[in-house]
Structures are given as structure tokens and as C-alpha cells.
PDB file of N, CA and C in Angstrom:
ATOM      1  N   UNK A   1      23.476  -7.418 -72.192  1.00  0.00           N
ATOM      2  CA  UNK A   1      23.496  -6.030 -71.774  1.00  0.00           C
ATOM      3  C   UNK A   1      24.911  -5.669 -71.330  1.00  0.00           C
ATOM      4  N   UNK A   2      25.756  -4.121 -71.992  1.00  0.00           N
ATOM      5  CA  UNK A   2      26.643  -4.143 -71.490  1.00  0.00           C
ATOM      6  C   UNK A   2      26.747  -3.697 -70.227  1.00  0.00           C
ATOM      7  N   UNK A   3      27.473  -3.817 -69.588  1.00  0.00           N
ATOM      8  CA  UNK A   3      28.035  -3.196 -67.864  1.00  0.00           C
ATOM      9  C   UNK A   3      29.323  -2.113 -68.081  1.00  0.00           C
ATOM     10  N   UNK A   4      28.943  -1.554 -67.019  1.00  0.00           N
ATOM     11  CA  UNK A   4      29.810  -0.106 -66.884  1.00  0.00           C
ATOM     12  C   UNK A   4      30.787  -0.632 -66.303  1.00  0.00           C
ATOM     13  N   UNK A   5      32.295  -0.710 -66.029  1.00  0.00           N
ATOM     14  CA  UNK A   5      33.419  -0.847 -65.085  1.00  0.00           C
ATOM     15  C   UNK A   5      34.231   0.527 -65.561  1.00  0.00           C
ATOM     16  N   UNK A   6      34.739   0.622 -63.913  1.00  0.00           N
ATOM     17  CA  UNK A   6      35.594   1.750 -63.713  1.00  0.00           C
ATOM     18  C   UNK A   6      37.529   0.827 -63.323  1.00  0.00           C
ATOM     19  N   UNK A   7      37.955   1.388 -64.443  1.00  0.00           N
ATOM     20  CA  UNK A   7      39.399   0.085 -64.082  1.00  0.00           C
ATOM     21  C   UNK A   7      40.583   1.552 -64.128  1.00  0.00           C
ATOM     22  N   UNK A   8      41.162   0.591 -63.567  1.00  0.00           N
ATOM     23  CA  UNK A   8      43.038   1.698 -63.543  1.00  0.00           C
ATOM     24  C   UNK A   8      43.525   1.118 -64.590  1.00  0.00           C
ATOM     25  N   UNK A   9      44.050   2.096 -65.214  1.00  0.00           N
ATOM     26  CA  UNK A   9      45.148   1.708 -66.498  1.00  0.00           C
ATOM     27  C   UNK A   9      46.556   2.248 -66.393  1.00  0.00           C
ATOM     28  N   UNK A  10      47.656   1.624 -66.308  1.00  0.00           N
ATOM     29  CA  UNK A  10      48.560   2.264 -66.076  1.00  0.00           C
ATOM     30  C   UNK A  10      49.069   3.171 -67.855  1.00  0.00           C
ATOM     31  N   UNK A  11      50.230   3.957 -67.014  1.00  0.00           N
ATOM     32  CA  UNK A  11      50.314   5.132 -68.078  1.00  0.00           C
ATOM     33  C   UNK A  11      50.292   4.505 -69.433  1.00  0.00           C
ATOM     34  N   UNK A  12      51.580   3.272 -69.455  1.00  0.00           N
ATOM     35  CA  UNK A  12      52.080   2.745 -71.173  1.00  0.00           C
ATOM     36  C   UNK A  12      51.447   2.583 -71.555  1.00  0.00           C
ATOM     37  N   UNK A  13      49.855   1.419 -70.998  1.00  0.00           N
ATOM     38  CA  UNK A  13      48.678   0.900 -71.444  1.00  0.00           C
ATOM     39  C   UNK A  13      47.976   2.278 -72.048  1.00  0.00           C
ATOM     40  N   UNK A  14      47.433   2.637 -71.481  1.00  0.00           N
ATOM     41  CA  UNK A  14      46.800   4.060 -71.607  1.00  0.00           C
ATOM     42  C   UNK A  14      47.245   4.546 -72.969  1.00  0.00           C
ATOM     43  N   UNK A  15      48.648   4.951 -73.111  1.00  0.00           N
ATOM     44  CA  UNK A  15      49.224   5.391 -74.337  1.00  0.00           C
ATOM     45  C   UNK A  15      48.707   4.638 -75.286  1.00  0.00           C
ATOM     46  N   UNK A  16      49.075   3.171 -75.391  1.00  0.00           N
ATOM     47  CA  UNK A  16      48.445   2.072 -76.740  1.00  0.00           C
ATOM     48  C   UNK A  16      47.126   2.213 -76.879  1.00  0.00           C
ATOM     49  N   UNK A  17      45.950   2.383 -75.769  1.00  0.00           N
ATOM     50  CA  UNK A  17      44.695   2.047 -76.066  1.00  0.00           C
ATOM     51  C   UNK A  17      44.648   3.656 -76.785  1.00  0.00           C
ATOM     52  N   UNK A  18      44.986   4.585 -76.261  1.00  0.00           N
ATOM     53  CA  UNK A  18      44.517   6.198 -76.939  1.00  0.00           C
ATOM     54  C   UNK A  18      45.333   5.934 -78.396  1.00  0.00           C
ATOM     55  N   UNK A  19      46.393   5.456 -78.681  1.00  0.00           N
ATOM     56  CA  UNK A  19      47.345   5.019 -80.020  1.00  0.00           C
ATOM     57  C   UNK A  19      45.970   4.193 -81.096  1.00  0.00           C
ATOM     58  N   UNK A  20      45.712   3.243 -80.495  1.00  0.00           N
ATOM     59  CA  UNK A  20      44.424   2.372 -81.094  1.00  0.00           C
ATOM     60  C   UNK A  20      43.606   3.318 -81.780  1.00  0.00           C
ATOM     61  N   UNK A  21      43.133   4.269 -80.504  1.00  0.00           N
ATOM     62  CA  UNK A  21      41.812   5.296 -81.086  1.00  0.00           C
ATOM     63  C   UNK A  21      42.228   5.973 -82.120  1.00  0.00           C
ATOM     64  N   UNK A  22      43.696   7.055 -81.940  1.00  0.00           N
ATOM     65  CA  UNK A  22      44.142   7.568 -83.204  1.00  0.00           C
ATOM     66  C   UNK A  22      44.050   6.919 -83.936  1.00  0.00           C
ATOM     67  N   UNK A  23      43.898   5.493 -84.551  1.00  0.00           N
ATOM     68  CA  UNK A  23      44.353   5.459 -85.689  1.00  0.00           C
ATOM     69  C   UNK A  23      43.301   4.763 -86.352  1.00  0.00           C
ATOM     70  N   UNK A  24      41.959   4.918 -86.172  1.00  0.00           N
ATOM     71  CA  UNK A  24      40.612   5.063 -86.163  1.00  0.00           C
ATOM     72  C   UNK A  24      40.464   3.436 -86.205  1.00  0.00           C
ATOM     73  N   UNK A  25      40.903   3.054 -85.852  1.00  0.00           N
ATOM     74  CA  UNK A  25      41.153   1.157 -85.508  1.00  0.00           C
ATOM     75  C   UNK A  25      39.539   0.825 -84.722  1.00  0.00           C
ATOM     76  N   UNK A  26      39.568   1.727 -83.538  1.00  0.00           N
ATOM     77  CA  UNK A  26      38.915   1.845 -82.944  1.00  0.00           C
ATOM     78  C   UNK A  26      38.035   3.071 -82.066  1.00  0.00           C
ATOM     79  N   UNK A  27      36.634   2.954 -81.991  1.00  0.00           N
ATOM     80  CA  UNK A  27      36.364   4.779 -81.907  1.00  0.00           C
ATOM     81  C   UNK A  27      36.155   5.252 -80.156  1.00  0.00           C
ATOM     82  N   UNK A  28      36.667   4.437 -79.435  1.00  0.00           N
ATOM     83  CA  UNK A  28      36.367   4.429 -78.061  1.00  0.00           C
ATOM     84  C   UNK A  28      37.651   3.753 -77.269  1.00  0.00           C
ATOM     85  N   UNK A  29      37.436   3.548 -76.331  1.00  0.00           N
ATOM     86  CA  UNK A  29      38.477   2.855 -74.996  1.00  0.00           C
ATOM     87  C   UNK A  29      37.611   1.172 -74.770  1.00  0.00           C
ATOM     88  N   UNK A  30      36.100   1.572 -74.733  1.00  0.00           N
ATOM     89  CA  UNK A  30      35.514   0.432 -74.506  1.00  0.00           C
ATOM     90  C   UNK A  30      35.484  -0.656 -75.949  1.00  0.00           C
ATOM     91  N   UNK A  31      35.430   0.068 -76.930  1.00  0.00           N
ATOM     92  CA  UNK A  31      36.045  -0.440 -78.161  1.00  0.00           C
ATOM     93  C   UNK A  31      37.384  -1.649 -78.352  1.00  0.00           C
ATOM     94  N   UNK A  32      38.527  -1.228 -77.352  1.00  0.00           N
ATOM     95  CA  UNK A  32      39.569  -1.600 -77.447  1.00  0.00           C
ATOM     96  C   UNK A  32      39.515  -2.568 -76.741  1.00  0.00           C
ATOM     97  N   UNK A  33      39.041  -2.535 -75.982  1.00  0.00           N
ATOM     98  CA  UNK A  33      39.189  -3.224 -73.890  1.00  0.00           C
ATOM     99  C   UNK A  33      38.201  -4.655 -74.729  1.00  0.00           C
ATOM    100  N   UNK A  34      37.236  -4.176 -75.176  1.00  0.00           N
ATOM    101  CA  UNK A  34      36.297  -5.381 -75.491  1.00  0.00           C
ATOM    102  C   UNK A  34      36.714  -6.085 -76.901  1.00  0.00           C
ATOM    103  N   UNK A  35      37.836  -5.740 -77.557  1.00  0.00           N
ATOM    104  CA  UNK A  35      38.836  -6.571 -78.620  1.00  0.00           C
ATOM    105  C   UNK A  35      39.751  -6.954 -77.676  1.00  0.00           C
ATOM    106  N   UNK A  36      40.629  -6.634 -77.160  1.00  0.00           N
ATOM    107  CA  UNK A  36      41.286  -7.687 -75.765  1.00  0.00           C
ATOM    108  C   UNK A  36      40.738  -8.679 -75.323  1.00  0.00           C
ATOM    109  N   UNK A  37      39.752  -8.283 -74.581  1.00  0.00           N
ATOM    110  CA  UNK A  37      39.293  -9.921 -74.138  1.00  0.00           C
ATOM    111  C   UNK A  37      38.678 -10.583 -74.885  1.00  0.00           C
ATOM    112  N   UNK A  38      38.012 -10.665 -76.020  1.00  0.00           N
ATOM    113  CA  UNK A  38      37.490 -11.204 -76.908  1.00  0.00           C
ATOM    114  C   UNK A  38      38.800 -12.133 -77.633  1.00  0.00           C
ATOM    115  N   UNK A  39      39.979 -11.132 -77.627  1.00  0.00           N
ATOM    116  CA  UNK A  39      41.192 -12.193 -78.619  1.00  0.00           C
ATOM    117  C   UNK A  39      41.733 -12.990 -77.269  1.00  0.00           C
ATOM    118  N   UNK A  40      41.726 -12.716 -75.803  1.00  0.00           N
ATOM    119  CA  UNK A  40      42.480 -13.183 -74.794  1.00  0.00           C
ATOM    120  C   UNK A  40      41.216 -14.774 -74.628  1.00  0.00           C
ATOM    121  N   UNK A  41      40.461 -14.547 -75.307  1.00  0.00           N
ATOM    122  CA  UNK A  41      39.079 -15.409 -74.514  1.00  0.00           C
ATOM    123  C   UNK A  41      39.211 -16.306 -76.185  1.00  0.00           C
ATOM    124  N   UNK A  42      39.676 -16.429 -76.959  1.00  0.00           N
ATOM    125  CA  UNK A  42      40.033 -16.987 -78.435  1.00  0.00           C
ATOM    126  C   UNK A  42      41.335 -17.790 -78.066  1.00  0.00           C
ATOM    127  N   UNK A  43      42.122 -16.855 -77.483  1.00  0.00           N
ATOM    128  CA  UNK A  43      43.586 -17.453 -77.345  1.00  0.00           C
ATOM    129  C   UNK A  43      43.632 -18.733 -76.256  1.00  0.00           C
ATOM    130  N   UNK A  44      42.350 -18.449 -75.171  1.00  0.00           N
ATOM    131  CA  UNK A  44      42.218 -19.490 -74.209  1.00  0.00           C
ATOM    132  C   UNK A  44      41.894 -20.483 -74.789  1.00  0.00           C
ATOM    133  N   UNK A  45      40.443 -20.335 -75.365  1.00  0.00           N
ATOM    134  CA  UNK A  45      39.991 -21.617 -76.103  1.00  0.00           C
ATOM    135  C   UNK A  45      40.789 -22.245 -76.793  1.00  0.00           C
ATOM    136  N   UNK A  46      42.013 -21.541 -77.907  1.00  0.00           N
ATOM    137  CA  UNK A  46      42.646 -22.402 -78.268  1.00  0.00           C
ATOM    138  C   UNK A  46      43.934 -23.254 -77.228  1.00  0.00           C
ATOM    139  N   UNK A  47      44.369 -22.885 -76.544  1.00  0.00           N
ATOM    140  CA  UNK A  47      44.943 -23.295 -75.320  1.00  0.00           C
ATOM    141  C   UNK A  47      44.266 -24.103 -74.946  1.00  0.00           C
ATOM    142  N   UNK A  48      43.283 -24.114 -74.704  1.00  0.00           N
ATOM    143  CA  UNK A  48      42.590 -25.674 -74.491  1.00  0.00           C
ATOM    144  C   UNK A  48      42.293 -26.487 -75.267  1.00  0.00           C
ATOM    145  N   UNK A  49      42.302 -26.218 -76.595  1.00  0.00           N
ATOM    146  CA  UNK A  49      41.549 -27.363 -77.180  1.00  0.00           C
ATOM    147  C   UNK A  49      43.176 -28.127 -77.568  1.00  0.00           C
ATOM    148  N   UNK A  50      44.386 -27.285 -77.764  1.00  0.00           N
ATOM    149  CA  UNK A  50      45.772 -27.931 -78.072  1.00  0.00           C
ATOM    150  C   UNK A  50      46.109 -28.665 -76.927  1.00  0.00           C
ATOM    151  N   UNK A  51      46.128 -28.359 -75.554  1.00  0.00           N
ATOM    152  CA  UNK A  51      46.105 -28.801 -74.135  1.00  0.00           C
ATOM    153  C   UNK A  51      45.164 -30.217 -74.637  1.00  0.00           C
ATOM    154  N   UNK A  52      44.354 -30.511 -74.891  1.00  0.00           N
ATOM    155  CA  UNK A  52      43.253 -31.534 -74.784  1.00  0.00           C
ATOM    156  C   UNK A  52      43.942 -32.256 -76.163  1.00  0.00           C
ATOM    157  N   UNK A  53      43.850 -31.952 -76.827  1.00  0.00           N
ATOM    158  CA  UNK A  53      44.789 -32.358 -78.268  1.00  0.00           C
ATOM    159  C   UNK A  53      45.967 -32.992 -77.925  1.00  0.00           C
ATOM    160  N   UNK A  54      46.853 -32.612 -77.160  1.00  0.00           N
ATOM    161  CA  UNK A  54      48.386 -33.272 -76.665  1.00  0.00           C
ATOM    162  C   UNK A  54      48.066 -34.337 -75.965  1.00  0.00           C
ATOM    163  N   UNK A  55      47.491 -34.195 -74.739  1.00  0.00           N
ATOM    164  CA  UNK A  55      47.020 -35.433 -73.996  1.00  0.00           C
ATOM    165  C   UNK A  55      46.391 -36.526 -74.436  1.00  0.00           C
ATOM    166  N   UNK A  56      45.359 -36.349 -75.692  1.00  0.00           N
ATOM    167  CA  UNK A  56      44.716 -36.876 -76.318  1.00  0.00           C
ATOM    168  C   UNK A  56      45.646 -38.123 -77.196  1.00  0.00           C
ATOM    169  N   UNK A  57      46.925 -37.469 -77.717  1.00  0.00           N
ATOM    170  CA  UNK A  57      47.701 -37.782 -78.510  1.00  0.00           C
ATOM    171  C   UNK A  57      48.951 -38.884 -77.469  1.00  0.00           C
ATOM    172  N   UNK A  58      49.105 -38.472 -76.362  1.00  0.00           N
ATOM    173  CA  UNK A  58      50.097 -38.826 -75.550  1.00  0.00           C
ATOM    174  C   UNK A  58      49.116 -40.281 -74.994  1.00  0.00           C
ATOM    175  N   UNK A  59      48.276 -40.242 -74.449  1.00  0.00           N
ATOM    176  CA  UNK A  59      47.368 -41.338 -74.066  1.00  0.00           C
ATOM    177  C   UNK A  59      47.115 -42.424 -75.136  1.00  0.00           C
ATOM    178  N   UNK A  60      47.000 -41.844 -76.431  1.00  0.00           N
ATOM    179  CA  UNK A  60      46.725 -43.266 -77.414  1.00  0.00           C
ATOM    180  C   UNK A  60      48.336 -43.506 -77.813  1.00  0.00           C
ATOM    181  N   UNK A  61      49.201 -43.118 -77.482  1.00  0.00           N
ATOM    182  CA  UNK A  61      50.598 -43.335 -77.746  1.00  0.00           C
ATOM    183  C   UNK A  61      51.222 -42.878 -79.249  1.00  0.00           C
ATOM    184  N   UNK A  62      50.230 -41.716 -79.447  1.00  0.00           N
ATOM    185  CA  UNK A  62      50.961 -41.019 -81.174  1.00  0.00           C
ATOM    186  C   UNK A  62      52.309 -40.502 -80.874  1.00  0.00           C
ATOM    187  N   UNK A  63      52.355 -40.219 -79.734  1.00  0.00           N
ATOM    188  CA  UNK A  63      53.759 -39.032 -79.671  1.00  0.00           C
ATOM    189  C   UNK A  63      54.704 -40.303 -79.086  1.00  0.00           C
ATOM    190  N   UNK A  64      55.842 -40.807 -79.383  1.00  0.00           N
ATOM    191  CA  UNK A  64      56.769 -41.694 -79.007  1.00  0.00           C
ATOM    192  C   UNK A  64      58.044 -40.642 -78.373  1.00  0.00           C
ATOM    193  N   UNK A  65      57.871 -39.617 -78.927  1.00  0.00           N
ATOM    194  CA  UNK A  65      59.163 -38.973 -78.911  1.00  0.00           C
ATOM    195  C   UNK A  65      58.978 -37.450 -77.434  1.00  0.00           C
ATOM    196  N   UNK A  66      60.016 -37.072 -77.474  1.00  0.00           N
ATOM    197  CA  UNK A  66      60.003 -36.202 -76.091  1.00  0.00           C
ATOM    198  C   UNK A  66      60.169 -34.952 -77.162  1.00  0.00           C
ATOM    199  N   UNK A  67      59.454 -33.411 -75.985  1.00  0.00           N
ATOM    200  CA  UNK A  67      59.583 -32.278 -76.974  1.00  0.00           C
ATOM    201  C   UNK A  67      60.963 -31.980 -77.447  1.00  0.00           C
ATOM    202  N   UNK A  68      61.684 -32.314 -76.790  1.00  0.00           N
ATOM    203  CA  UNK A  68      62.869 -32.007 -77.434  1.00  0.00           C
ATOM    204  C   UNK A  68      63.162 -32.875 -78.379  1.00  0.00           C
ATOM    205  N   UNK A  69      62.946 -34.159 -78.217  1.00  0.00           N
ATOM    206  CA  UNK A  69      63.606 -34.776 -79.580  1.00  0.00           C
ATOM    207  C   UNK A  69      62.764 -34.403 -80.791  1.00  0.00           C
ATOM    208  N   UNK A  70      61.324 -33.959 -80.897  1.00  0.00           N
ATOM    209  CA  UNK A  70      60.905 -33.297 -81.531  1.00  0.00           C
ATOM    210  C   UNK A  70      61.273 -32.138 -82.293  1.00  0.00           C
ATOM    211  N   UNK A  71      61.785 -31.143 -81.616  1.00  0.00           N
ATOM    212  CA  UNK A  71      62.003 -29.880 -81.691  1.00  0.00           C
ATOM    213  C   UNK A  71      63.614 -29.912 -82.744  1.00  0.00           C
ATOM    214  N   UNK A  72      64.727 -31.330 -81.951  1.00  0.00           N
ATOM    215  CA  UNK A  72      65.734 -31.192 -82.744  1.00  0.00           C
ATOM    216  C   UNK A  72      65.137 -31.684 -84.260  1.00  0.00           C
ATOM    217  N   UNK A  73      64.538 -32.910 -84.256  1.00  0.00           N
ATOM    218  CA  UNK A  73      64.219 -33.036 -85.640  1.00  0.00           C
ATOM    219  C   UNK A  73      63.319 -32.026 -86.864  1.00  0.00           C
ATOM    220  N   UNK A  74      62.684 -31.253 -86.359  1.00  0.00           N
ATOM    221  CA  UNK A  74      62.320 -30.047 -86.852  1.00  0.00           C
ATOM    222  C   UNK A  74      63.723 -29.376 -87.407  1.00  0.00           C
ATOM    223  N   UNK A  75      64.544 -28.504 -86.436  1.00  0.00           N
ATOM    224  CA  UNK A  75      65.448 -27.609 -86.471  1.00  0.00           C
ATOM    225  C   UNK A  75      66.372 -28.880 -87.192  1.00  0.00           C
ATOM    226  N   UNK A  76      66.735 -29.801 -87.988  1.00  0.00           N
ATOM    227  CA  UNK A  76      67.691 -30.584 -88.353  1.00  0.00           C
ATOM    228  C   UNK A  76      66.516 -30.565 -89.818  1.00  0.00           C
ATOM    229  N   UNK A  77      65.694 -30.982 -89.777  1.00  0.00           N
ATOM    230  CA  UNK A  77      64.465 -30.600 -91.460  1.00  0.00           C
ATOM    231  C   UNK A  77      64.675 -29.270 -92.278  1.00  0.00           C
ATOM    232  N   UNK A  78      64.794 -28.336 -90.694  1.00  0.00           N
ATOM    233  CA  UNK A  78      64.751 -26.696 -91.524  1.00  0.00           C
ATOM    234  C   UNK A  78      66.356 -26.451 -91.764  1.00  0.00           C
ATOM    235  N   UNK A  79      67.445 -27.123 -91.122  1.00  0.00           N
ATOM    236  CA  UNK A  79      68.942 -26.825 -91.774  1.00  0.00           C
ATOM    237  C   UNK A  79      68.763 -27.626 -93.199  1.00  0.00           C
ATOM    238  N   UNK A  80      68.071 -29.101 -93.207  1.00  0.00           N
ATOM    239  CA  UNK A  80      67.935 -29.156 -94.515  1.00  0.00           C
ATOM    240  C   UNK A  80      67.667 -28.585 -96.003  1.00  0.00           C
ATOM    241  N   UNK A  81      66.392 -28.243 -95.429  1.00  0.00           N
ATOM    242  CA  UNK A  81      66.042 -27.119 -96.305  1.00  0.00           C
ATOM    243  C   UNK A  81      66.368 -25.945 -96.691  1.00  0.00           C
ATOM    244  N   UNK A  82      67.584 -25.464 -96.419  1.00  0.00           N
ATOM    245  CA  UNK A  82      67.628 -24.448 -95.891  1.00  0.00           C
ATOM    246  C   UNK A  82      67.125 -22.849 -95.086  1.00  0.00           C
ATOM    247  N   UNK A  83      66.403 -23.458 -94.078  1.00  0.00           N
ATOM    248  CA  UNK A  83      65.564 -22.358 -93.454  1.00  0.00           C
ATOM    249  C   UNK A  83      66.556 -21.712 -92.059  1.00  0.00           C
ATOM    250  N   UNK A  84      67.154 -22.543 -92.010  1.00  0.00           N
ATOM    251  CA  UNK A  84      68.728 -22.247 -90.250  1.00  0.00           C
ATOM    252  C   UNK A  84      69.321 -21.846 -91.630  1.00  0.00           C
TER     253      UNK A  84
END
């Protein structure tokens, strides 16, 4: 069952969610508000399951290397390739 809430929106917000409605994306405010948390409540789960995934990986000893030495060997693959 849905529930009624009465929330403050500041002005900018306000502008994007009425921007949303123009552009028939969406036909309401409660429309919009309830695609927010639905992608914010997606974005968590995945935050956790990568969170649980790293540790997972760090505990059986897959990852030898630190994020940075990671990160340079990436950015040293993509000058290869030319992607830098």
C-alpha cells in the first residue's frame, strides 16, 4: 500500500523533478521520487554485493596487489592500446 509523505524540495530539485514531468518521462512528482529510490536502493545493493566481493577476494588472497598498483597497471594497458 502506498503512503502519503509531505517532503521539502529545494528550488533546483524541484526544477529537475517538474523537467522529468515535461518531458513525459514521467506523469507525476510521485512518479519521479519513487524512480529515485528504487535506482538509489539498486545502487546500494550493488555496493554491497562489490563491498562483499572485494573482501571476499582479499581474504582468499586473489588480490596480491594494492589499488593503486592496480589502477597504474590498467592506465599503463590503456597507454598501450592506445586509449591515454
Amino acid at each position: 500500500m502506498a503512503k502519503r509523505a509531505s517532503l521539502s524540495i529545494s528550488e533546483p530539485n524541484e526544477k529537475w523533478i517538474q523537467e522529468q514531468i515535461n518531458s513525459k518521462e514521467f506523469s507525476s512528482r510521485s512518479e519521479v521520487l519513487n524512480d529515485l529510490i528504487r535506482r538509489a536502493r539498486e545502487i546500494e545493493a550493488i555496493r554491497s554485493r562489490l563491498k562483499a566481493s572485494e573482501l571476499s577476494a582479499l581474504e582468499h588472497g586473489w588480490v596480491a596487489k594494492s589499488a593503486e598498483e592496480l589502477l597504474d597497471g590498467f592506465k599503463e594497458k590503456a597507454r598501450r592500446d592506445g586509449y591515454l
